[in-house]
C-alpha atoms as a PDB file:
ATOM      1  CA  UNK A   1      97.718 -17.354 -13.864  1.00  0.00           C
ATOM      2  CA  UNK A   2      97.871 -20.893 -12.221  1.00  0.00           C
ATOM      3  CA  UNK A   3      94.585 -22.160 -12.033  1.00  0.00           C
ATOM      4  CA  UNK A   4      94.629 -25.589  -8.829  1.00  0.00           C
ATOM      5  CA  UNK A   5      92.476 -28.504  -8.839  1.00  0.00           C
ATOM      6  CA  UNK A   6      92.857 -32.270  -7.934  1.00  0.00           C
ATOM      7  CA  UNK A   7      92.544 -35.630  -9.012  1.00  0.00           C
ATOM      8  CA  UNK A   8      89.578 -37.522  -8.414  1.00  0.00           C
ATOM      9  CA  UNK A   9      89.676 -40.245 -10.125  1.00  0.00           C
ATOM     10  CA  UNK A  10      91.617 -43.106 -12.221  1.00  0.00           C
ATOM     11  CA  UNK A  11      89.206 -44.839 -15.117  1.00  0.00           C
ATOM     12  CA  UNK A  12      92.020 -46.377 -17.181  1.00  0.00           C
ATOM     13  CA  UNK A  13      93.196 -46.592 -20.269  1.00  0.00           C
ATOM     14  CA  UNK A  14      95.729 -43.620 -19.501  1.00  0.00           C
ATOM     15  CA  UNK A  15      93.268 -41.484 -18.852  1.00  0.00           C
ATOM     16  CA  UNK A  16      92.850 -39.206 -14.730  1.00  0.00           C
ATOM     17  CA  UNK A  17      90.056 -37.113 -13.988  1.00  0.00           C
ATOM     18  CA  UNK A  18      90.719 -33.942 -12.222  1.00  0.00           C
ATOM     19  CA  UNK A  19      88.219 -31.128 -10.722  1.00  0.00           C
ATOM     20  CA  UNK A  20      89.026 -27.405 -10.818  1.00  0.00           C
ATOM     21  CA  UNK A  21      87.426 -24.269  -9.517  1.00  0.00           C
ATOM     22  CA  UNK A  22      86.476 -23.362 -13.120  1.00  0.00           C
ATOM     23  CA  UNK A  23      86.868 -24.753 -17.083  1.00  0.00           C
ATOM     24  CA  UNK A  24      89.770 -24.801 -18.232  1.00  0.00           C
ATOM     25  CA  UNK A  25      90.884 -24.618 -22.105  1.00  0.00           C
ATOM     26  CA  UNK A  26      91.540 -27.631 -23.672  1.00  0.00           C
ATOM     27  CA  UNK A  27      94.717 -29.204 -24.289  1.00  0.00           C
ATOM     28  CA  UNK A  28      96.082 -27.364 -21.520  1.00  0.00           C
ATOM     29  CA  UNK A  29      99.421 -29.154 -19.686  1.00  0.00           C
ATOM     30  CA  UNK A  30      98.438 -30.379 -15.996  1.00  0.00           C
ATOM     31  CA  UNK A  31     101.666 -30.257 -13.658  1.00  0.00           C
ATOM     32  CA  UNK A  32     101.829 -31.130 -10.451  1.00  0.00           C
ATOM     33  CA  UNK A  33     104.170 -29.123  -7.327  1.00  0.00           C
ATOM     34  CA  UNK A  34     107.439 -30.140  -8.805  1.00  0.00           C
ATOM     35  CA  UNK A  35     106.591 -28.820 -12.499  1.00  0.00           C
ATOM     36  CA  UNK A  36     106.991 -31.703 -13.423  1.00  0.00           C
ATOM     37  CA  UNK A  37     104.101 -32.680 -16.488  1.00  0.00           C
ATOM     38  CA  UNK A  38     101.193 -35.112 -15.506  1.00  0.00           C
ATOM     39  CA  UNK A  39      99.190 -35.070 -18.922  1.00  0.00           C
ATOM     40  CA  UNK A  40      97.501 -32.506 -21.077  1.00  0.00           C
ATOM     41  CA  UNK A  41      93.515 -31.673 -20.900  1.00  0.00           C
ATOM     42  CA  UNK A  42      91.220 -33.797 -23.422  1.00  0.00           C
ATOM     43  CA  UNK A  43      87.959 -33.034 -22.335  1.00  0.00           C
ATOM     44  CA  UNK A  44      85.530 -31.652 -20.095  1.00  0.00           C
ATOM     45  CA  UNK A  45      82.451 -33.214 -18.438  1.00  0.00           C
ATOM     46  CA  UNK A  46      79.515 -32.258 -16.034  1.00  0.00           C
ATOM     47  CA  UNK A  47      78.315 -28.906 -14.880  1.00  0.00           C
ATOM     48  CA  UNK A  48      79.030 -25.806 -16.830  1.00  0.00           C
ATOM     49  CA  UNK A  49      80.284 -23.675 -14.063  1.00  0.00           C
ATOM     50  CA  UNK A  50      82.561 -26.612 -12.332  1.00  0.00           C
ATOM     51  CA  UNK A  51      82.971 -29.376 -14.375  1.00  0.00           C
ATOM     52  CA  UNK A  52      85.133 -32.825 -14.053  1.00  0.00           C
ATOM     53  CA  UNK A  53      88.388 -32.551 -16.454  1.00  0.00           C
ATOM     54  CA  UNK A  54      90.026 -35.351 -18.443  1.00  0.00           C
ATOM     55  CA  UNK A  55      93.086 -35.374 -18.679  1.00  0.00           C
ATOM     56  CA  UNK A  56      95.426 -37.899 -20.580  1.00  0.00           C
ATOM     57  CA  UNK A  57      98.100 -39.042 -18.442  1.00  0.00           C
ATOM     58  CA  UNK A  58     102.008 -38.386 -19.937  1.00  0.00           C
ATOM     59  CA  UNK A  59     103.435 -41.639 -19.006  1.00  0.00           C
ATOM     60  CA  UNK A  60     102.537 -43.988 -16.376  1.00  0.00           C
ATOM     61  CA  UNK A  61     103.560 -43.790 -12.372  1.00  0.00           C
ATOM     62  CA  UNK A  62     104.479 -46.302 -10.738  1.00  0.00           C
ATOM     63  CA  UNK A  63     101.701 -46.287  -8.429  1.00  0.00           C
ATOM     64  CA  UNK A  64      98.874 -44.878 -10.340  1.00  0.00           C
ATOM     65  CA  UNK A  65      96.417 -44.695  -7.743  1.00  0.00           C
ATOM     66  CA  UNK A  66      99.079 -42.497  -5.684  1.00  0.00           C
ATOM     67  CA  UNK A  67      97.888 -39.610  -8.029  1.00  0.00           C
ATOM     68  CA  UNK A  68      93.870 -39.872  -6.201  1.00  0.00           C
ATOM     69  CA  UNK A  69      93.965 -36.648  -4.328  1.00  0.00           C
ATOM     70  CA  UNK A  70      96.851 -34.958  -5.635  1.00  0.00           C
ATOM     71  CA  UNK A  71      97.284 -31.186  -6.278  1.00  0.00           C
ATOM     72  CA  UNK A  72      97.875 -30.691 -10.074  1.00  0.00           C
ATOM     73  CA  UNK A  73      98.330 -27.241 -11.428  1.00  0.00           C
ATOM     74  CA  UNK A  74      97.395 -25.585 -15.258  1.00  0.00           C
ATOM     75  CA  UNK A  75      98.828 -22.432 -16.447  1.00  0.00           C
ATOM     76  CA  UNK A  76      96.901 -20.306 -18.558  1.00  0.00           C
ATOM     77  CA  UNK A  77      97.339 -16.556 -19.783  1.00  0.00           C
END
C-alpha cells in the first residue's frame, strides 16, 4: 500500500517534516513521484490520529526549499 503526504516544512540540520493522512512506521523510506529516495522516517510528532513526520533527508537538493509542498510517497505492507 502507498500511503501520500507532503512536505511542510524545512528546520535544518538535514532534517524535512512531512504530514500524512495517518502514522506511519518508523524508519520507513519517503520517495517522491520518480521513486527516487528523499530520506527515511525518524520520528513522529503532534496529534495521535494525524501527526507531523520527521524525516531525515538522504542527501541534500540543490534547492532545498523546492521540496515545501511536494508529494512524497511511503510504502508499507
Amino acid at each position: 500500500m502507498r500511503i501520500e503526504g507532503n512536505i511542510v516544512n524545512l528546520p535544518g540540520r538535514g532534517l524535512i517534516i512531512g504530514r500524512f493522512p495517518r502514522p506511519v512506521p518508523l524508519d520507513s523510506p519517503v520517495i517522491d513521484n520518480r521513486r527516487k529516495k528523499i530520506g527515511k522516517v525518524v520520528s513522529l510528532l503532534g496529534p495521535v490520529d494525524k501527526p507531523y513526520t520527521v524525516i531525515k533527508m538522504h542527501g541534500m537538493p540543490k534547492n532545498p526549499l523546492s521540496l515545501v509542498g511536494r508529494e512524497v510517497y511511503i510504502e508499507v505492507e
